[in-house]
Protein backbone atom coordinates (compact mmCIF):
# COMPACT_ATOMS: atom_id res chain seq x y z
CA UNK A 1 -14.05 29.54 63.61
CA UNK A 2 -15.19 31.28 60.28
CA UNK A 3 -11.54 30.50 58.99
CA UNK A 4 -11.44 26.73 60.02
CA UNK A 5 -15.12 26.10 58.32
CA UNK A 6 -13.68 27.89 55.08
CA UNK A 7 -10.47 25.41 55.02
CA UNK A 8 -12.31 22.45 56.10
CA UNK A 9 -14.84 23.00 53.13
CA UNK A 10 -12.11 23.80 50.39
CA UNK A 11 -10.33 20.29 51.92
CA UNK A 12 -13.46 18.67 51.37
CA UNK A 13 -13.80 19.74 48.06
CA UNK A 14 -10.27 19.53 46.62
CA UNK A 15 -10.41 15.45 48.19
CA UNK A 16 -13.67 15.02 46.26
CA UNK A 17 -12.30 16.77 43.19
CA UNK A 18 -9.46 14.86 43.60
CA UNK A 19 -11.01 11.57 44.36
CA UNK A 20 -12.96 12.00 40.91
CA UNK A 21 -10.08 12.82 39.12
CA UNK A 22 -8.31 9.29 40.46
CA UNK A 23 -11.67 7.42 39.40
CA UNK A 24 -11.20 8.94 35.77
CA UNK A 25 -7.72 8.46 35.60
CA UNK A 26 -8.18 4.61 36.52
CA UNK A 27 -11.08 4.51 33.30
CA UNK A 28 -8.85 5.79 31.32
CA UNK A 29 -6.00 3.89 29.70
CA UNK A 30 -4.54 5.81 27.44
CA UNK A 31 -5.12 8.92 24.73
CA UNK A 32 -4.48 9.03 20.93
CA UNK A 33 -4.54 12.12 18.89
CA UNK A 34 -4.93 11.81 15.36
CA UNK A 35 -5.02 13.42 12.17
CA UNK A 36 -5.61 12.62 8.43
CA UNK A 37 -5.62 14.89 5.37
CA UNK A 38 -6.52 13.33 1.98
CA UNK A 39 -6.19 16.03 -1.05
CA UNK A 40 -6.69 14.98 -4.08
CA UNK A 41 -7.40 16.62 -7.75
CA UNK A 42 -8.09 15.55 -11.25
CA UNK A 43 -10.07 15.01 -14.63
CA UNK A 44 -10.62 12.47 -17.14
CA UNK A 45 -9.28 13.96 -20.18
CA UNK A 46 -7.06 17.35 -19.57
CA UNK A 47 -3.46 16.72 -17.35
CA UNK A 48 -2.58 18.10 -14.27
CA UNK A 49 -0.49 21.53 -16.48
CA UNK A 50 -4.22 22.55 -17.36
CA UNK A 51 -5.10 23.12 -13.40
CA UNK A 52 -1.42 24.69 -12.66
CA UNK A 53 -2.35 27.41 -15.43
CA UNK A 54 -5.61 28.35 -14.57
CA UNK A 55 -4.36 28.93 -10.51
CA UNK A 56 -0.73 30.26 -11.12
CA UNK A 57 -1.74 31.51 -14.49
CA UNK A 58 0.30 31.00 -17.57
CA UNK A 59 -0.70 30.13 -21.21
CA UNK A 60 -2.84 27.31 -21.80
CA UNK A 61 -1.74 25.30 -24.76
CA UNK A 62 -3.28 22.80 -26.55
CA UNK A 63 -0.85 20.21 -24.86
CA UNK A 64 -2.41 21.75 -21.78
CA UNK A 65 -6.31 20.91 -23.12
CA UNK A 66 -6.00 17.42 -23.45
CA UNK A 67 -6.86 14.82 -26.21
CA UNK A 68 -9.86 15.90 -28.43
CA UNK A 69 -12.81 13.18 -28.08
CA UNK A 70 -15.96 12.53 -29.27
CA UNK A 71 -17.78 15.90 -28.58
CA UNK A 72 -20.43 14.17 -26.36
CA UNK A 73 -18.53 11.97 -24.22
CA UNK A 74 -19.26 12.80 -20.96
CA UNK A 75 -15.99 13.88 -19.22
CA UNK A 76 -15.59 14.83 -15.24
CA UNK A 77 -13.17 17.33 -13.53
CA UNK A 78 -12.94 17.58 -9.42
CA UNK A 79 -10.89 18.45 -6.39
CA UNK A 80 -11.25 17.11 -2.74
CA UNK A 81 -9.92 18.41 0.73
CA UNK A 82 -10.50 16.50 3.43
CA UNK A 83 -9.30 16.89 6.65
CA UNK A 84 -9.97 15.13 10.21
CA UNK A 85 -8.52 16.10 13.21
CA UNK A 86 -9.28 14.02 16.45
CA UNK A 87 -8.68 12.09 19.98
CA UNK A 88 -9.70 8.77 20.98
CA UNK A 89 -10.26 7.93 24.69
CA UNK A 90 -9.05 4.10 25.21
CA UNK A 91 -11.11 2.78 28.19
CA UNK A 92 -9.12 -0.55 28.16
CA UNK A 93 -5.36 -1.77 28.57
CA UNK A 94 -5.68 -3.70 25.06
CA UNK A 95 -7.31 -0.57 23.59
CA UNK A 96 -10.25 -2.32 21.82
CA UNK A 97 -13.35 0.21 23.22
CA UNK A 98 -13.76 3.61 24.38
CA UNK A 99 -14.87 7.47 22.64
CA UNK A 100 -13.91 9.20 19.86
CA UNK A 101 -14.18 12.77 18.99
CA UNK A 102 -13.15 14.73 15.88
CA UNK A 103 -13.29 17.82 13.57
CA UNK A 104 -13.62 17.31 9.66
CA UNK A 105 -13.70 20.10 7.03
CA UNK A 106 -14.91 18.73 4.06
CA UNK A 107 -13.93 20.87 0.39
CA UNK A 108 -15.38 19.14 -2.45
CA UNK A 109 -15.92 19.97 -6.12
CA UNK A 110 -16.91 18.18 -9.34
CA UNK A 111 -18.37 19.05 -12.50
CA UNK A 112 -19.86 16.73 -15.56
CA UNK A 113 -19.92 18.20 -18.70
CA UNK A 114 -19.73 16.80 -22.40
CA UNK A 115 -15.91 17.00 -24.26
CA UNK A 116 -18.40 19.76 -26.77
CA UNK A 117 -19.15 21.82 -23.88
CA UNK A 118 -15.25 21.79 -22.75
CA UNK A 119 -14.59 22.74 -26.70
CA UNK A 120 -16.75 25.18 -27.17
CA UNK A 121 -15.14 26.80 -24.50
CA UNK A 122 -11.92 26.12 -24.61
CA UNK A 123 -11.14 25.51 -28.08
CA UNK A 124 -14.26 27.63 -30.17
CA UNK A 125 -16.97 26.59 -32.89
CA UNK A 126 -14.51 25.76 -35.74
CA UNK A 127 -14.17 22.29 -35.64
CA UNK A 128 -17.51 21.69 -34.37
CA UNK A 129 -20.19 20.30 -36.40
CA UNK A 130 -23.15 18.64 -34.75
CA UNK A 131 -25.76 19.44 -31.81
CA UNK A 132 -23.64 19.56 -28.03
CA UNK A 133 -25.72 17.79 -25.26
CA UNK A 134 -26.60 19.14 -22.30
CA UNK A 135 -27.82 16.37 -20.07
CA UNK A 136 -25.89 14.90 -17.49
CA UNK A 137 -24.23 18.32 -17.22
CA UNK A 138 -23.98 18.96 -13.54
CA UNK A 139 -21.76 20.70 -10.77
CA UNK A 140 -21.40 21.22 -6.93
CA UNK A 141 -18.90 23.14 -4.63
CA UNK A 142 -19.65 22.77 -1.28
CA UNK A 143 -17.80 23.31 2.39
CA UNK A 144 -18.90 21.74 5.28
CA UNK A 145 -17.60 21.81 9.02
CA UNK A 146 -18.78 18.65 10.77
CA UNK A 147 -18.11 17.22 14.11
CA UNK A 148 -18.26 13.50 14.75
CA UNK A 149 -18.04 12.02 18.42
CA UNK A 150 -19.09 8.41 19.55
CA UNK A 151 -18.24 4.94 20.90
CA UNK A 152 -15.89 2.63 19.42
CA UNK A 153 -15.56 -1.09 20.51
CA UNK A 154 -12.73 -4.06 19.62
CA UNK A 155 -15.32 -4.70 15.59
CA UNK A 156 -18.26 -1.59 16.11
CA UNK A 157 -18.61 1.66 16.24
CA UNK A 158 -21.55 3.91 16.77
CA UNK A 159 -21.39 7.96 16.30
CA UNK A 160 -23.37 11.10 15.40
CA UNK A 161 -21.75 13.44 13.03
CA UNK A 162 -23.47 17.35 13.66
CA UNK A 163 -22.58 19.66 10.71
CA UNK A 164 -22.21 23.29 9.49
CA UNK A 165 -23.03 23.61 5.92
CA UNK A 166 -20.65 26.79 5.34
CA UNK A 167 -21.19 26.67 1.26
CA UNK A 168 -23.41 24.38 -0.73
CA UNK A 169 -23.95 24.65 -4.46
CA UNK A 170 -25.63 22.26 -6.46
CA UNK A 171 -26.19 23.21 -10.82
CA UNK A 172 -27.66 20.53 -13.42
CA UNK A 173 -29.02 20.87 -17.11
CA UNK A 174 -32.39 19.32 -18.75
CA UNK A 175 -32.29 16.04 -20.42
CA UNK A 176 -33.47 17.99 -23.14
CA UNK A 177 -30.97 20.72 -23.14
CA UNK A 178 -28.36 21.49 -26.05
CA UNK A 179 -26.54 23.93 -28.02
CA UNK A 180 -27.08 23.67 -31.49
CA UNK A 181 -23.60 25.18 -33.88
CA UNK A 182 -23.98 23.04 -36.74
CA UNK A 183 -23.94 26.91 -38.07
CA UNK A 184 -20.94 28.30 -37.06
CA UNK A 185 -22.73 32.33 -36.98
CA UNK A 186 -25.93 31.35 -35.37
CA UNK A 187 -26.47 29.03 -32.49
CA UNK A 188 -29.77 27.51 -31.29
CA UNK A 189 -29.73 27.28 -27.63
CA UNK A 190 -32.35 25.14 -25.47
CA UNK A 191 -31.38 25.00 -21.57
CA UNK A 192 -33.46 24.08 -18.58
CA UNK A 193 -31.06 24.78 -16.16
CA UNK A 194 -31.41 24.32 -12.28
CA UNK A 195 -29.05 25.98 -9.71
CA UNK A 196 -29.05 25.97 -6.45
CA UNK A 197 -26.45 28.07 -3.81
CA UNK A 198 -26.38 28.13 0.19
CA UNK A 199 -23.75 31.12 0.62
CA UNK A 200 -21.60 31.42 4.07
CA UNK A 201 -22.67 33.93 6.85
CA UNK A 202 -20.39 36.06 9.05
CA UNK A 203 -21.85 34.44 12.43
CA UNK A 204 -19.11 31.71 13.71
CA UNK A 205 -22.29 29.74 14.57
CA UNK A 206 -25.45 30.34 12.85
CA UNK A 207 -25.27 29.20 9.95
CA UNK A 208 -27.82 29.01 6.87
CA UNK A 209 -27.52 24.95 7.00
CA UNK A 210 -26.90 22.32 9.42
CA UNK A 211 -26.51 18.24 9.06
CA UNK A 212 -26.95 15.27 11.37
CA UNK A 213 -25.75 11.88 10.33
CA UNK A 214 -24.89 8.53 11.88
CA UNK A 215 -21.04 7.15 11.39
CA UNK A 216 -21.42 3.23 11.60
CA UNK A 217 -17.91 1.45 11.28
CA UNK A 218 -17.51 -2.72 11.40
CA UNK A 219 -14.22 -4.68 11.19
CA UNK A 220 -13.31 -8.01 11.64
CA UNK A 221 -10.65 -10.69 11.60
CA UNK A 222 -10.21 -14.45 10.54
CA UNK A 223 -9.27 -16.85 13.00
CA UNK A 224 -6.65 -17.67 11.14
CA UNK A 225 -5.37 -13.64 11.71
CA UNK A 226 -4.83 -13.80 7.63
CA UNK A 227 -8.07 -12.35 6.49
CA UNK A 228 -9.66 -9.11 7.50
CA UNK A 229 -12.32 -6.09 5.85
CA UNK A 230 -13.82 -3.37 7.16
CA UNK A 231 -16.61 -1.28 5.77
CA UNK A 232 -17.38 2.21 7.21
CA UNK A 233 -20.32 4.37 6.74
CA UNK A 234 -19.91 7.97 7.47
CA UNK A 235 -21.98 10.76 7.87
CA UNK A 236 -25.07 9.28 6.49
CA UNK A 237 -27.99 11.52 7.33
CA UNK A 238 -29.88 14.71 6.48
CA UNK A 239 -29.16 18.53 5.61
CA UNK A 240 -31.33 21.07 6.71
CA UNK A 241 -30.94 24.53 4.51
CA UNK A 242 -32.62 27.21 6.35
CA UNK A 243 -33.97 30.66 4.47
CA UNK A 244 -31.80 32.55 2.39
CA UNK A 245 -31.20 29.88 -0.68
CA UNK A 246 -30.77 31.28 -3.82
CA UNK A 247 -32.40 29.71 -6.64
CA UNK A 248 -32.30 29.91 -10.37
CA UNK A 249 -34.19 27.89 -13.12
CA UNK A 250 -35.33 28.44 -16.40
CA UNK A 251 -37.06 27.29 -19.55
CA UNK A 252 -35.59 29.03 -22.52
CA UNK A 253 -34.76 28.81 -26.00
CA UNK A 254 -33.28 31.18 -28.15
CA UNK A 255 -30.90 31.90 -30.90
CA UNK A 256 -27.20 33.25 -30.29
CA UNK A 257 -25.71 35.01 -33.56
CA UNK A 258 -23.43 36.99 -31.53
CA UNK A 259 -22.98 40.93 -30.47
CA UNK A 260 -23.87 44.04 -32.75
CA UNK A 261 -21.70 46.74 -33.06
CA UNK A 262 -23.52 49.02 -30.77
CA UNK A 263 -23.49 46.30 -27.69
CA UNK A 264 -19.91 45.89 -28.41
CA UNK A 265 -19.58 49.64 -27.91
CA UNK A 266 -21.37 49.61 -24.77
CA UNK A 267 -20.99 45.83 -23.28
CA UNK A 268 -22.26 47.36 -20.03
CA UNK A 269 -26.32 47.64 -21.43
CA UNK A 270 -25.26 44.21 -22.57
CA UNK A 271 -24.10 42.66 -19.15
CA UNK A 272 -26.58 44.50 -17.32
CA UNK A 273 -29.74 43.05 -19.26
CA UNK A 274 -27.71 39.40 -19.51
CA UNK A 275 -27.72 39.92 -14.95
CA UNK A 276 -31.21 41.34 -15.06
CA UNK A 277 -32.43 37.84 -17.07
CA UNK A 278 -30.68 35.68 -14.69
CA UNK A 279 -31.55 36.96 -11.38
CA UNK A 280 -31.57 34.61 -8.93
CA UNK A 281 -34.78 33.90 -6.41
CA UNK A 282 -34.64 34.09 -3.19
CA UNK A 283 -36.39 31.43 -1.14
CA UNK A 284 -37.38 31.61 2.01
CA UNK A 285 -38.03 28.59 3.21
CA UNK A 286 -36.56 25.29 4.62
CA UNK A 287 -35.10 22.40 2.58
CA UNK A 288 -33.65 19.22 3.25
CA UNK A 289 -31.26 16.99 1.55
CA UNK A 290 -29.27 13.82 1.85
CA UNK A 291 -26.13 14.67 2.99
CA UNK A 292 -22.68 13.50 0.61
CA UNK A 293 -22.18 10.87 2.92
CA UNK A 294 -19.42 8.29 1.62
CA UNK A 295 -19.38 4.27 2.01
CA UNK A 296 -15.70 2.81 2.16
CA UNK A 297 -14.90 -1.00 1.78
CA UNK A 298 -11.50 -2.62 2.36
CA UNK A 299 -10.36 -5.95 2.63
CA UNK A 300 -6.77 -7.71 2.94
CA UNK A 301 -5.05 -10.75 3.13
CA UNK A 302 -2.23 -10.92 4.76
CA UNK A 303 0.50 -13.58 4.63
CA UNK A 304 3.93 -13.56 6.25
CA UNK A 305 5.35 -10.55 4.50
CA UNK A 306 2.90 -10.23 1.90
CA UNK A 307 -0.37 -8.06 2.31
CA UNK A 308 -2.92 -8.24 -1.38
CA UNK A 309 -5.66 -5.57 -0.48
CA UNK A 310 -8.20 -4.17 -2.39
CA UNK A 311 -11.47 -2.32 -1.78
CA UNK A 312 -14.12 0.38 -2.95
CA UNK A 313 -15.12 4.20 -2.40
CA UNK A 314 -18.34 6.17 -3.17
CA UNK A 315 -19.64 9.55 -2.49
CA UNK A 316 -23.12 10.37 -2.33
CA UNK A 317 -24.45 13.35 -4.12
CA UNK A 318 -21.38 13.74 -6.45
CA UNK A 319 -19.78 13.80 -9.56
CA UNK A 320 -17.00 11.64 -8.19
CA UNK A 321 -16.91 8.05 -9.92
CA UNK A 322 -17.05 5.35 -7.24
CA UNK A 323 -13.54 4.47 -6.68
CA UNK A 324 -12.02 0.64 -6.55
CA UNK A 325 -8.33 -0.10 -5.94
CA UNK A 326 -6.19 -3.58 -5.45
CA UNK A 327 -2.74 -3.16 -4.29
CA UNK A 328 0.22 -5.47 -2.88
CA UNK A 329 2.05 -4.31 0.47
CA UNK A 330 4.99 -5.81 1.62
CA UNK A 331 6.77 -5.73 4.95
CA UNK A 332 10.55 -5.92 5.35
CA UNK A 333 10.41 -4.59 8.76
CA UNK A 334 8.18 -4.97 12.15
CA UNK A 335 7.55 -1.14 11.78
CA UNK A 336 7.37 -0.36 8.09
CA UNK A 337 5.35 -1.54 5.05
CA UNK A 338 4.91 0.02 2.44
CA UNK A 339 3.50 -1.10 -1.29
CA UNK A 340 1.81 -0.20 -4.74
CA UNK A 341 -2.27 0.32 -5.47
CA UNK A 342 -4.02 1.02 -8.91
CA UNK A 343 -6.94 2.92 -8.38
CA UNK A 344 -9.66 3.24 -10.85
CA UNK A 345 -12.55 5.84 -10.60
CA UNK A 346 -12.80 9.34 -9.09
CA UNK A 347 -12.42 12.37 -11.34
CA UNK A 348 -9.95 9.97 -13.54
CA UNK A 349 -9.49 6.84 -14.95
CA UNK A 350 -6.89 4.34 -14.13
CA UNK A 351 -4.09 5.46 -11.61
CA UNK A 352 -0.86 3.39 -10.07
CA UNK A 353 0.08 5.15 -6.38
CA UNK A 354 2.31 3.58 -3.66
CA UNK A 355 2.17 3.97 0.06
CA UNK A 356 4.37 3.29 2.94
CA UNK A 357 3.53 3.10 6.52
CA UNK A 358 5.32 3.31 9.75
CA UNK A 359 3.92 1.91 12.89
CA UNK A 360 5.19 1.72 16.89
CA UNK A 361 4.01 1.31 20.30
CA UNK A 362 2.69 4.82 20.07
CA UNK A 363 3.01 6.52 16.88
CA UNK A 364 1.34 5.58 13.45
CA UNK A 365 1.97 7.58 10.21
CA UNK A 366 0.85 6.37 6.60
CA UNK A 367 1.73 8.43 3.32
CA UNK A 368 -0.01 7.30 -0.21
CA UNK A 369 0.64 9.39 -3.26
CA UNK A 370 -2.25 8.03 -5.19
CA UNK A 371 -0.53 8.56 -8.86
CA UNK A 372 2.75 8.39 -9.71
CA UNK A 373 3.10 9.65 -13.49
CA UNK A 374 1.39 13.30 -11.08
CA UNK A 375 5.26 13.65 -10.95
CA UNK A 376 5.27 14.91 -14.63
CA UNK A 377 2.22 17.61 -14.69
CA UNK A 378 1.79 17.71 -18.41
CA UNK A 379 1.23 13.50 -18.47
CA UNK A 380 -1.12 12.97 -15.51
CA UNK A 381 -4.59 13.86 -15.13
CA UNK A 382 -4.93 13.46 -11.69
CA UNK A 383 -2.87 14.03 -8.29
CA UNK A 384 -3.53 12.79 -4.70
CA UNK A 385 -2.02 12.79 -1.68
CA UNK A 386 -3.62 10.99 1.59
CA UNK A 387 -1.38 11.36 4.91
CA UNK A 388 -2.53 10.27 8.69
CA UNK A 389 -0.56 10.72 11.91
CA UNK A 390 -1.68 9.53 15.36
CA UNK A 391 0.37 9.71 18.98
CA UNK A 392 -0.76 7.62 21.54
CA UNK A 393 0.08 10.52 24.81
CA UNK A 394 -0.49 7.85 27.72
């Protein structure tokens, strides 16, 4: 009797199991994973050799430094890695609604500095002659894990994006701030500076920030089918940085004439007393910013064969330029297209990329190289490469 009870309640419960498992199966259509990594890296004045150097190492030229400007232009450097990984749940045979949930690691990093600044480095005091501004000087590295989940529909979609703020690093000078060389042997030095850093801790999950944001997508059609746009907003919200933020900022002046002879015997004392000056506070206490959420805009009209797109990027909390493109695709084929964009903005200037794209009953791939001359590192300033996969399983 024992032994018939046990078999008729594991029947019972493998039917129910079962049963659920049918009801599930019938809501669900079909299943897409998809991916999309967009790298991309650049400046506004040196080319592409200048970045190979400084990783690989080699010597840096002056071919390799890029054109000498007006010492106070303001000039902007960057790199971006972005990459999604995800699955969308179809709840319908014509695939316009159901969930989506993904992973995103987000590596950004940007300075904004004046061409001076990048001399003085780079090139020394010689040919330098008047005062090198400071303001609009600014930086940020940071690396954030986020997860984004929600509901998509056949124009709308809703979602929460939670985040793990793994690095965050934000620097920027007074509006007041310069470096005076107009003598070459003594320097007058004014800086305000303000950083900020969030390092990474060794717990997988506890981390010393976290984000929540909304992800708000809308797309549409013409009736005519020949018109469409989109505009996506993504991971618009707030950061939370718990304890542990290191801060440093200070209201100094003073004038550089460079090292004696007995701190160039000992550049320890030096070092050590230069660390001691610039010790960073600790603060213990919560802060919130607005996360680097990004607003993307894209619309296209499409004729027989003939696709003319354009559209707009922007990053919040960034030294990347709000980007615009316009581009032509053309399609020779029910399952290819591919085309030609000039894209404007970033960590560069002007840019001419093409793309091609494949697309079937279940798999979609799309490859832009976002500047062609990127082919010849000592000519291009920037380089950027966006490709996305998806497989439809079911």
């Amino acid at each position: 009797m024992k032994y018939l009870f046990l078999i008729l309640f594991f029947g019972i419960q493998f039917n129910c199991i079962g049963g659920q498992a049918d009801s599930i199966q019938k809501r669900v259509e079909s299943i897409e994973l998809y991916s999309s990594t967009n790298f991309s890296i650049g400046s506004t004045h040196v080319p592409l050799s200048f970045f190979k150097k400084n990783y690989f190492g080699g010597f840096i030229n002056d071919n390799d430094k890029g054109n000498n400007n007006y010492i106070n232009k303001i000039q902007r450097s960057g790199l971006e890695l972005d990459i999604n990984i995800g699955i969308k749940i179809h709840n319908s045979k014509n695939n316009i609604n159901g969930w989506y949930f993904s992973i995103q690691n987000m590596i950004t990093n940007g300075l904004s500095y004046r061409q001076g600044l990048f001399d003085l480095i780079f090139r020394g005091n010689n040919n330098i002659r008047n005062d090198i501004l400071l303001s609009k000087t600014s930086f940020h590295f940071r690396n954030h894990q986020i997860f984004h989940f929600g509901k998509f529909y056949e124009r709308f979609s809703l979602g929460l994006s939670l985040g793990n703020i793994l690095q965050e690093v934000n620097g920027n000078f007074g509006n007041n701030d310069l470096i005076g060389v107009s003598d070459p042997y003594n320097w007058d030095i004014v800086v305000n500076p303000n950083f900020e850093l969030v390092e990474n801790t060794s717990n997988l999950l506890n981390k010393n920030g976290n984000s929540l944001g909304l992800d708000i997508k809308y797309n549409d059609i013409s009736k005519s089918n020949k018109f469409k746009y989109c505009l996506e907003i993504r991971n618009l919200g707030l950061i939370l940085l718990h304890k542990n933020i290191k801060k440093m900022n200070y209201d100094t002046s003073f004038i550089y004439s460079g090292l004696a002879l007995d701190e160039l015997s000992d550049i320890s004392n030096f070092s050590n007393d230069l660390t001691n000056n610039f010790e960073p506070e600790i603060i213990n206490k919560n802060q919130w910013l607005v996360t680097p959420f990004t607003i993307k805009a894209d619309v296209l009209y499409q004729l027989e064969k003939i696709g003319v797109l354009g559209g707009v990027f922007f990053r919040n909390n960034s030294q990347y330029l709000p980007m615009s493109y316009m581009g032509i695709n053309y399609k020779n084929h029910t399952k290819i297209e591919y085309g030609t964009k000039l894209y404007y903005g970033g960590y560069n200037h002007l840019q001419w990329g093409i793309n091609a794209s494949y697309k079937s009953k279940r798999i979609k791939s799309e490859l832009n190289l976002q500047n062609c001359f990127s082919l010849i590192p000592s000519l291009a300033t920037s380089f950027g490469l966006l490709l996305k996969l998806s497989w439809k399983i079911t």
